[in-house]
Every structure is written in C-alpha cells, then in structure tokens.
Protein backbone atom coordinates (compact mmCIF):
# COMPACT_ATOMS: atom_id res chain seq x y z
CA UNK A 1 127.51 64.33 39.50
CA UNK A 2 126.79 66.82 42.08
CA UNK A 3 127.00 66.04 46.05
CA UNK A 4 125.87 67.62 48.73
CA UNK A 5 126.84 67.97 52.32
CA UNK A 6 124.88 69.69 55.25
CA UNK A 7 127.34 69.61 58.58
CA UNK A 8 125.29 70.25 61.55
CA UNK A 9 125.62 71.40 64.71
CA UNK A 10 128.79 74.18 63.68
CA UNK A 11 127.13 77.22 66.20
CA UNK A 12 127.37 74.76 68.91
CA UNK A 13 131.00 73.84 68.25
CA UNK A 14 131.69 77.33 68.16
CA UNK A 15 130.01 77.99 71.27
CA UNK A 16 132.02 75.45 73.09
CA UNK A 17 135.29 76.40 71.54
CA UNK A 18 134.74 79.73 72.94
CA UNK A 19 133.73 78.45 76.31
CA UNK A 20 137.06 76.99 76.58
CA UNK A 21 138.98 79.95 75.23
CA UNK A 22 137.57 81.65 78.16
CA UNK A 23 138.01 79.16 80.10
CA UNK A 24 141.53 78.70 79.28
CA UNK A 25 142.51 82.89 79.58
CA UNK A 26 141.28 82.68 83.09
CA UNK A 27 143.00 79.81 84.17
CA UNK A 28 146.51 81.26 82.98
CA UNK A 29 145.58 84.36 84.41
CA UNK A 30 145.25 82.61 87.79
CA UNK A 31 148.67 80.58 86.46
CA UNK A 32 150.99 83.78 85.83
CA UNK A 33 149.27 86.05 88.75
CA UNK A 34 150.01 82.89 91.43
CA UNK A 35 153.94 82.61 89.40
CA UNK A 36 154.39 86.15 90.14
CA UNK A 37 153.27 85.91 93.88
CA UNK A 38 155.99 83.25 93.79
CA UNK A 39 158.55 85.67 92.48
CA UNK A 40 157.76 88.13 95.00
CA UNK A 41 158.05 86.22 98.01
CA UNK A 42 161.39 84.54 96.75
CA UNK A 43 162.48 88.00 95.90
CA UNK A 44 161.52 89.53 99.06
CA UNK A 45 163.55 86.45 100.81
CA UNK A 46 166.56 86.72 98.63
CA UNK A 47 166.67 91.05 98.80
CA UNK A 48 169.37 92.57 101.28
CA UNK A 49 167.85 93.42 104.46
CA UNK A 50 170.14 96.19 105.74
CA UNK A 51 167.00 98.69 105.93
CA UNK A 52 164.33 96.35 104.64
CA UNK A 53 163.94 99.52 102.24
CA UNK A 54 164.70 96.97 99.03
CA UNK A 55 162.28 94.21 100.05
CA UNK A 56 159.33 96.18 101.31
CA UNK A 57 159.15 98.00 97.44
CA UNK A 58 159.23 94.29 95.74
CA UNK A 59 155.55 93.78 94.18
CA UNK A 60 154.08 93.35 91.37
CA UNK A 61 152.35 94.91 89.04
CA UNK A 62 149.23 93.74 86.33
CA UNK A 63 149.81 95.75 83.12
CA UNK A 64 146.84 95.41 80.36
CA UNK A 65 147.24 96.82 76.86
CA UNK A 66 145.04 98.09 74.82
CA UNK A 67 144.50 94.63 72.98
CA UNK A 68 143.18 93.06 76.22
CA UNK A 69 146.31 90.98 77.13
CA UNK A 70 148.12 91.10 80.75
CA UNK A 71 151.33 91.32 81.25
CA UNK A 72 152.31 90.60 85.15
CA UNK A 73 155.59 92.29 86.51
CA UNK A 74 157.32 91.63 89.42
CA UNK A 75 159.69 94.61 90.49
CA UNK A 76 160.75 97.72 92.72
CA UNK A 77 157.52 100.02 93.38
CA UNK A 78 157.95 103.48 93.61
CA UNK A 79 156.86 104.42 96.85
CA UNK A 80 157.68 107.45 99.67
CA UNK A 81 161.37 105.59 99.87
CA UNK A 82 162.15 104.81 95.86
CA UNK A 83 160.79 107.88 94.40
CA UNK A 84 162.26 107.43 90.94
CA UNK A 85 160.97 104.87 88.63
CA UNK A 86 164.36 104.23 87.39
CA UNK A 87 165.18 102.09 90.88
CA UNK A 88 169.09 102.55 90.55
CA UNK A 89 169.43 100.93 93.94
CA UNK A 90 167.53 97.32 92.80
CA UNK A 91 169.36 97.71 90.01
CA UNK A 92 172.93 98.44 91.79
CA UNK A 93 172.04 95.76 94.34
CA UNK A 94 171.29 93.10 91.27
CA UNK A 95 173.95 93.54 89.25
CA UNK A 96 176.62 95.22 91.46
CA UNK A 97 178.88 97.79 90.18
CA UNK A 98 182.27 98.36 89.77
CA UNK A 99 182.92 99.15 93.85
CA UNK A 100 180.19 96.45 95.17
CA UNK A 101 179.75 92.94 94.56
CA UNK A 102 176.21 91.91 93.20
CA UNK A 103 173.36 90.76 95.29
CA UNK A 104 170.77 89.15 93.37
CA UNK A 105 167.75 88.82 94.49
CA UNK A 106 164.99 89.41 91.42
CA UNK A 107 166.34 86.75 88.91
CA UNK A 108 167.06 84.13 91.14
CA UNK A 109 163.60 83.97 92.62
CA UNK A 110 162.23 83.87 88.97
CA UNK A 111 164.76 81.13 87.93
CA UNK A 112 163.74 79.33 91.28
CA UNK A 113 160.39 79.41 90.52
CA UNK A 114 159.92 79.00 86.78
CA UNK A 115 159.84 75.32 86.71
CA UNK A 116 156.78 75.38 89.32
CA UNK A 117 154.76 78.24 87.03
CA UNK A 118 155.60 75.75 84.25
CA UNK A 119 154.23 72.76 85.71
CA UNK A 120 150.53 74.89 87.02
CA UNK A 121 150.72 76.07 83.48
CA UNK A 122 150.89 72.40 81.79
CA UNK A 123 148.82 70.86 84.11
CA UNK A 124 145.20 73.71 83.91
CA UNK A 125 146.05 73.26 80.14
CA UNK A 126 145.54 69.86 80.25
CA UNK A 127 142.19 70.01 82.49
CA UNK A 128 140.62 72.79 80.35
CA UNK A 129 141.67 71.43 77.05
C-alpha cells in the first residue's frame, strides 16, 4: 500500500527562514560593531597618555572577506605618527619589554567589555529568533 503526502506551504517557510537569517546578520553586525566601539573607548581610557600619540591611533577597523563575512578589529591605525603597520610601540607599551614594565591597555578593555558584547549578543538572538 502506497501513501502519499503533499506538505504545503515549504516556499513560504523558506522565505521566512531567510528573513530571519537576514535579520539575524544585521543584528550581530550592530552587536560586534557597538562591542568594538566599547573596546575602543576602554582602550583609549586605559592607553598611556604621555603624548596622547598611543590613544589618538586606537580605532577600529571593519575587514570583509571575500565570502561576505566581517571581521571587526580594534587596534593601532597607521597614521602621520605610527607609520609602520607593525605598531612596535602598542605592542612595547602592552606587553613591556625587558627594560619597561607593561602597560596594558588593548586586552583589558576587551576583557572588560566581553561580558556586555555577550549579553547584546544573547539577548537580539533571542528577539530575532
């Protein structure tokens, strides 16, 4: 005996589902590019201030690959004071050296804030899904 089944309504479903994919890729783009403004402004706060050199060339920076993702980084800028992309200073400042005591400024302002990215994370998931 033979049955037969007809399920209805399938383009609709799909239509929704991808409604809410889009739905949720915006919200966590809003999520990680708020977490990183965060960062910044904790990172900016925690830099040394002898110049002001170090915290005025804290940003951030939206990468995209070729896939479509976003990656969002929070880091030294090269600008007209840190002309190399290698920023030895950050980096000296961060994790000291052998002569000088570290200052760190960039991973404490994520670990201060990663709890609060987290949280706007969980909670747009929940609303969307």
């Amino acid at each position: 005996m033979a049955y037969t089944v007809k399920i209805e309504g399938l383009s609709e479903l799909n239509k929704a589902i991808e409604e809410k994919k889009k739905q949720l890729a915006e919200k966590l783009k809003e999520d990680v590019d708020k977490g990183a403004d965060l960062v910044k402004a904790s990172a900016k706060q925690k830099a040394p201030k002898d110049t002001h050199d170090l915290e005025n060339s804290i940003d951030k920076n939206e990468v995209w690959d070729k896939n479509g993702r976003i990656s969002i980084f929070v880091g030294i800028q090269i600008n007209e004071v840190f002309k190399k992309p290698d920023a030895w200073y950050a980096r000296m400042q961060e994790k000291g050296t052998s002569k000088m005591r570290a200052h760190p400024f960039l991973r404490p302002a994520f670990d201060e804030n990663k709890n609060q990215i987290r949280q706007n994370i969980e909670a747009d998931l929940k609303e969307v899904l």
